[in-house]
N, C-alpha and C. Protein backbone atom coordinates (compact mmCIF):
# COMPACT_ATOMS: atom_id res chain seq x y z
N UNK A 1 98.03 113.49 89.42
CA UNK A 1 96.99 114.47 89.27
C UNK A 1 96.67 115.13 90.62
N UNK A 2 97.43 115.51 91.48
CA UNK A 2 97.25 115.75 92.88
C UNK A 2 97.42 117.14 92.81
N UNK A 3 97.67 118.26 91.78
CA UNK A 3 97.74 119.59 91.50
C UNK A 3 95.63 119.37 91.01
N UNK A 4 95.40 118.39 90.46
CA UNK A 4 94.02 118.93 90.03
C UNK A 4 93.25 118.73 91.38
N UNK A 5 93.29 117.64 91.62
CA UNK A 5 92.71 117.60 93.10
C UNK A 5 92.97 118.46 94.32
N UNK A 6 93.86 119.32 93.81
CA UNK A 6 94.26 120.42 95.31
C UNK A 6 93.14 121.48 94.85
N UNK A 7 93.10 121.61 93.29
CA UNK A 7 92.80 122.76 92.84
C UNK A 7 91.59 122.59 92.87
N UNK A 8 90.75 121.44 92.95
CA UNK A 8 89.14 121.29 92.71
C UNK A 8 88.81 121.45 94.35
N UNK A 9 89.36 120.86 94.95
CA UNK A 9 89.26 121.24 97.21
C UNK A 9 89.51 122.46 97.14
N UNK A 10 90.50 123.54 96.40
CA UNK A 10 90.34 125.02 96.95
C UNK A 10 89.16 125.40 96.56
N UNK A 11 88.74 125.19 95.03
CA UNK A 11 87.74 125.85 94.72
C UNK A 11 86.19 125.99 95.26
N UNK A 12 86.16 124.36 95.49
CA UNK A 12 85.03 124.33 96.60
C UNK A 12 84.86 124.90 98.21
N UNK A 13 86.25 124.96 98.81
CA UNK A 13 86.35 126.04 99.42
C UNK A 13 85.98 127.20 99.82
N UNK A 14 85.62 128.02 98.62
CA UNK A 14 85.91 129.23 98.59
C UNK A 14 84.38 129.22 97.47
N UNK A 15 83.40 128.25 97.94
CA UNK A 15 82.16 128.30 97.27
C UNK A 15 82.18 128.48 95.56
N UNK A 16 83.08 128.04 94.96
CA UNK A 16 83.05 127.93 93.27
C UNK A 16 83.99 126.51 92.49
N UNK A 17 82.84 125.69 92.69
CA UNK A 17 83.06 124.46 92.60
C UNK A 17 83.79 124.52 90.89
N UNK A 18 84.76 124.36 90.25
CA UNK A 18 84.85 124.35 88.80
C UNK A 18 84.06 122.94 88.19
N UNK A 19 83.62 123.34 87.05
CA UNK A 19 83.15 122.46 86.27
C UNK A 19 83.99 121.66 85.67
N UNK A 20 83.05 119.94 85.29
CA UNK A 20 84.06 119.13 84.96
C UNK A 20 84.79 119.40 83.47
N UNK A 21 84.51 120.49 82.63
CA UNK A 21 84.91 120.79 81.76
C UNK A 21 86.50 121.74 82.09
N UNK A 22 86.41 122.22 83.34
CA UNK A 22 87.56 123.25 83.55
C UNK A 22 88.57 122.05 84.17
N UNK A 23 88.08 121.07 84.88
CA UNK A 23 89.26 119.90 85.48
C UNK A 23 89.57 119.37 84.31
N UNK A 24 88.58 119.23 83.17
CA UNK A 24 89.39 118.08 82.05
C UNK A 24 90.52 119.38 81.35
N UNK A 25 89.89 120.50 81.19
CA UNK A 25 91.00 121.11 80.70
C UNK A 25 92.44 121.10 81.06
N UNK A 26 92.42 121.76 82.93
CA UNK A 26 93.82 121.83 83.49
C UNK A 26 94.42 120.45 83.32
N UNK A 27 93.86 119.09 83.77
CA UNK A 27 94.50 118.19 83.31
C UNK A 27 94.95 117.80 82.37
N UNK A 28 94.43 118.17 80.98
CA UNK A 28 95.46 118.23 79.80
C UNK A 28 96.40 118.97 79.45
N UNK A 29 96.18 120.27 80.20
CA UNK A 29 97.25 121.28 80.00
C UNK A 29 98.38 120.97 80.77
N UNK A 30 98.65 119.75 81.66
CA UNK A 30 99.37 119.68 82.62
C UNK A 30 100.29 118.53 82.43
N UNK A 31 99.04 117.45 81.45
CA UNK A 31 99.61 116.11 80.92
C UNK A 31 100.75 116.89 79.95
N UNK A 32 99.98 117.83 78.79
CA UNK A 32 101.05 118.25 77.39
C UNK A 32 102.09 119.44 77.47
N UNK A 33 102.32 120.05 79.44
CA UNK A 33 103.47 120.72 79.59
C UNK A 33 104.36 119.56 79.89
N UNK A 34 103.79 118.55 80.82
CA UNK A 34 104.52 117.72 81.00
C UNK A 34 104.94 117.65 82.58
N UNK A 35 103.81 118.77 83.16
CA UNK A 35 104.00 119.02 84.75
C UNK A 35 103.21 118.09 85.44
N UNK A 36 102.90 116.89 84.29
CA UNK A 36 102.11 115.80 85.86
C UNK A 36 103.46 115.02 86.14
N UNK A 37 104.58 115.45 85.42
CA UNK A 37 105.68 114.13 85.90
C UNK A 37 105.91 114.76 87.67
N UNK A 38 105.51 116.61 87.87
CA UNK A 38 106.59 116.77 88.62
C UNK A 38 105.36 116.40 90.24
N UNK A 39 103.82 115.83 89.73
CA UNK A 39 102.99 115.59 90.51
C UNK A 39 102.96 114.17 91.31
């Protein structure tokens, strides 16, 4: 899960923290492409 965790540090970054509803999303979308194998 190190694509969600890059993506939740940019966002706070750049002052727009995503909600824990938008991390549970990308992380399922990522589990059922199948792109956490390439994480």
């Amino acid at each position: 899960m190190e694509r969600v965790r890059v993506f939740v540090e940019e966002m706070c970054e750049i002052g727009r923290p995503p909600s824990l509803r938008q991390i549970g999303r990308l992380a399922k979308t990522l589990r059922a492409t199948g792109r956490d194998l390439l994480i």
